[in-house]
Protein backbone atom coordinates (compact mmCIF):
# COMPACT_ATOMS: atom_id res chain seq x y z
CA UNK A 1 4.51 -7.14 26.24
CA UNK A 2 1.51 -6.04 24.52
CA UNK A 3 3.33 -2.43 22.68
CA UNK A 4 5.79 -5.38 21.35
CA UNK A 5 3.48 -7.79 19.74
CA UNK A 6 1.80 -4.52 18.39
CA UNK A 7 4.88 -3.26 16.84
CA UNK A 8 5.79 -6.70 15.19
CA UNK A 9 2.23 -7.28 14.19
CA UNK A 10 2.57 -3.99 12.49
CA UNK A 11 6.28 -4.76 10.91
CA UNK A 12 4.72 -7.85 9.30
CA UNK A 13 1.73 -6.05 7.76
CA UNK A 14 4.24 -3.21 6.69
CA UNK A 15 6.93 -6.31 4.81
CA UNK A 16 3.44 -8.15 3.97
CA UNK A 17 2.57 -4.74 1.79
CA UNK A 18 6.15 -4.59 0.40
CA UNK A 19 6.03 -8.27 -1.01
CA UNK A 20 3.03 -7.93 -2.44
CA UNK A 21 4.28 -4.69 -4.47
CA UNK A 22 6.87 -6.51 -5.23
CA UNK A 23 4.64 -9.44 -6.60
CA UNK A 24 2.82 -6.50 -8.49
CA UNK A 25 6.18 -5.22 -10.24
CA UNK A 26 7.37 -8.79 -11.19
CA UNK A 27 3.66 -9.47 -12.83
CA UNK A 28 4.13 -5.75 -14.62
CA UNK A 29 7.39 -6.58 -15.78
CA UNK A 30 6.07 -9.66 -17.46
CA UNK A 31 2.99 -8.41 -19.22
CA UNK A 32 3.54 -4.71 -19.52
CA UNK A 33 -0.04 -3.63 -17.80
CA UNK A 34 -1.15 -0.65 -16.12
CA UNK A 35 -2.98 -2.54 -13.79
CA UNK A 36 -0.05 -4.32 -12.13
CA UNK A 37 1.99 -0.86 -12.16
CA UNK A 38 -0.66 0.41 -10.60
CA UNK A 39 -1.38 -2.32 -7.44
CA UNK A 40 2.69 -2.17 -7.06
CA UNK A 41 2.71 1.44 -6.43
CA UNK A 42 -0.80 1.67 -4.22
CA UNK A 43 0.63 -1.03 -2.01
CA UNK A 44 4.16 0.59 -1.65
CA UNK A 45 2.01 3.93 -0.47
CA UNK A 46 0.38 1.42 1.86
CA UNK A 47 3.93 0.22 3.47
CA UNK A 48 5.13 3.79 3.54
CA UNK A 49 1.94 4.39 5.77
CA UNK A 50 2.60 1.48 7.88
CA UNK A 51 6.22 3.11 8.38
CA UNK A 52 5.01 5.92 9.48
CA UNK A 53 2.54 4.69 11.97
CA UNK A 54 5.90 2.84 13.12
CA UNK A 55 7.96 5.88 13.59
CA UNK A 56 5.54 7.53 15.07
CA UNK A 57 5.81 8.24 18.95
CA UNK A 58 1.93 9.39 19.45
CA UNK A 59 -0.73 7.43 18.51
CA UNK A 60 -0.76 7.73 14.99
CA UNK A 61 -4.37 6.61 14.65
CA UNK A 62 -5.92 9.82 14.69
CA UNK A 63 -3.20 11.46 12.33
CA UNK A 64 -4.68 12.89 9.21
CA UNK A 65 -1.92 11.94 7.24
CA UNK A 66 -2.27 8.43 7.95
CA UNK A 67 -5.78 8.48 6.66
CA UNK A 68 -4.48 10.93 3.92
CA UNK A 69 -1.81 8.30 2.58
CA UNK A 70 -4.78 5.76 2.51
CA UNK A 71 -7.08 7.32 0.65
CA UNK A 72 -4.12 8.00 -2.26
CA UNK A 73 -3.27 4.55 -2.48
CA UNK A 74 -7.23 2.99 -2.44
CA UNK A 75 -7.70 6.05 -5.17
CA UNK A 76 -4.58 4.59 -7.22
CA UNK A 77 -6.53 1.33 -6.98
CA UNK A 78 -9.54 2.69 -7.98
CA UNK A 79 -8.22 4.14 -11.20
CA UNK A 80 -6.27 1.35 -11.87
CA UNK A 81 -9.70 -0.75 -12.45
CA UNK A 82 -11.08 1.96 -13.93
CA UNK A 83 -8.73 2.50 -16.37
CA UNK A 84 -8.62 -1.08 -16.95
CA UNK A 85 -12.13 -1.26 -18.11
CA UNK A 86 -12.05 1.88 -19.82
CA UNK A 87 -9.47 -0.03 -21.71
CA UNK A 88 -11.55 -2.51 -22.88
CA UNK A 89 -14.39 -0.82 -24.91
């Protein structure tokens, strides 16, 4: 019972991640910023990681490209604030 809720605990963060990119797009769409662009694409990295911990038959924990795949999409946020205040001076 317990590998089951895990995997559709997991499946709802990994559509959670997708909706919110897609929130992201539909705000970039309107206004035309970086930022939103940005947020869309660092939370579509963070679904494809979730997808891959899903497909995964080991324990994907300890996987450096899970932690790899991370780090790109908290770095895309990163810049994305930092460009936005760049932006501004």
């Amino acid at each position: 019972m317990i590998p089951n809720l895990s995997l559709a605990c997991a499946g709802a963060v990994l559509f959670g991640y997708v909706v919110i990119g897609l929130f992201f797009c539909r705000y970039w769409q309107r206004t035309g910023a970086r930022l939103f662009s940005a947020f869309a694409l660092a939370f579509f990295i963070l679904a494809l990681e979730r997808a891959m911990m899903l497909t995964e038959a080991v324990e994907p924990v300890h996987e450096p490209i899970i932690y790899l795949t991370r780090l790109v999409a908290f770095l895309v946020i990163a810049w994305a604030i930092w460009d936005t205040n760049r932006a501004r001076r």
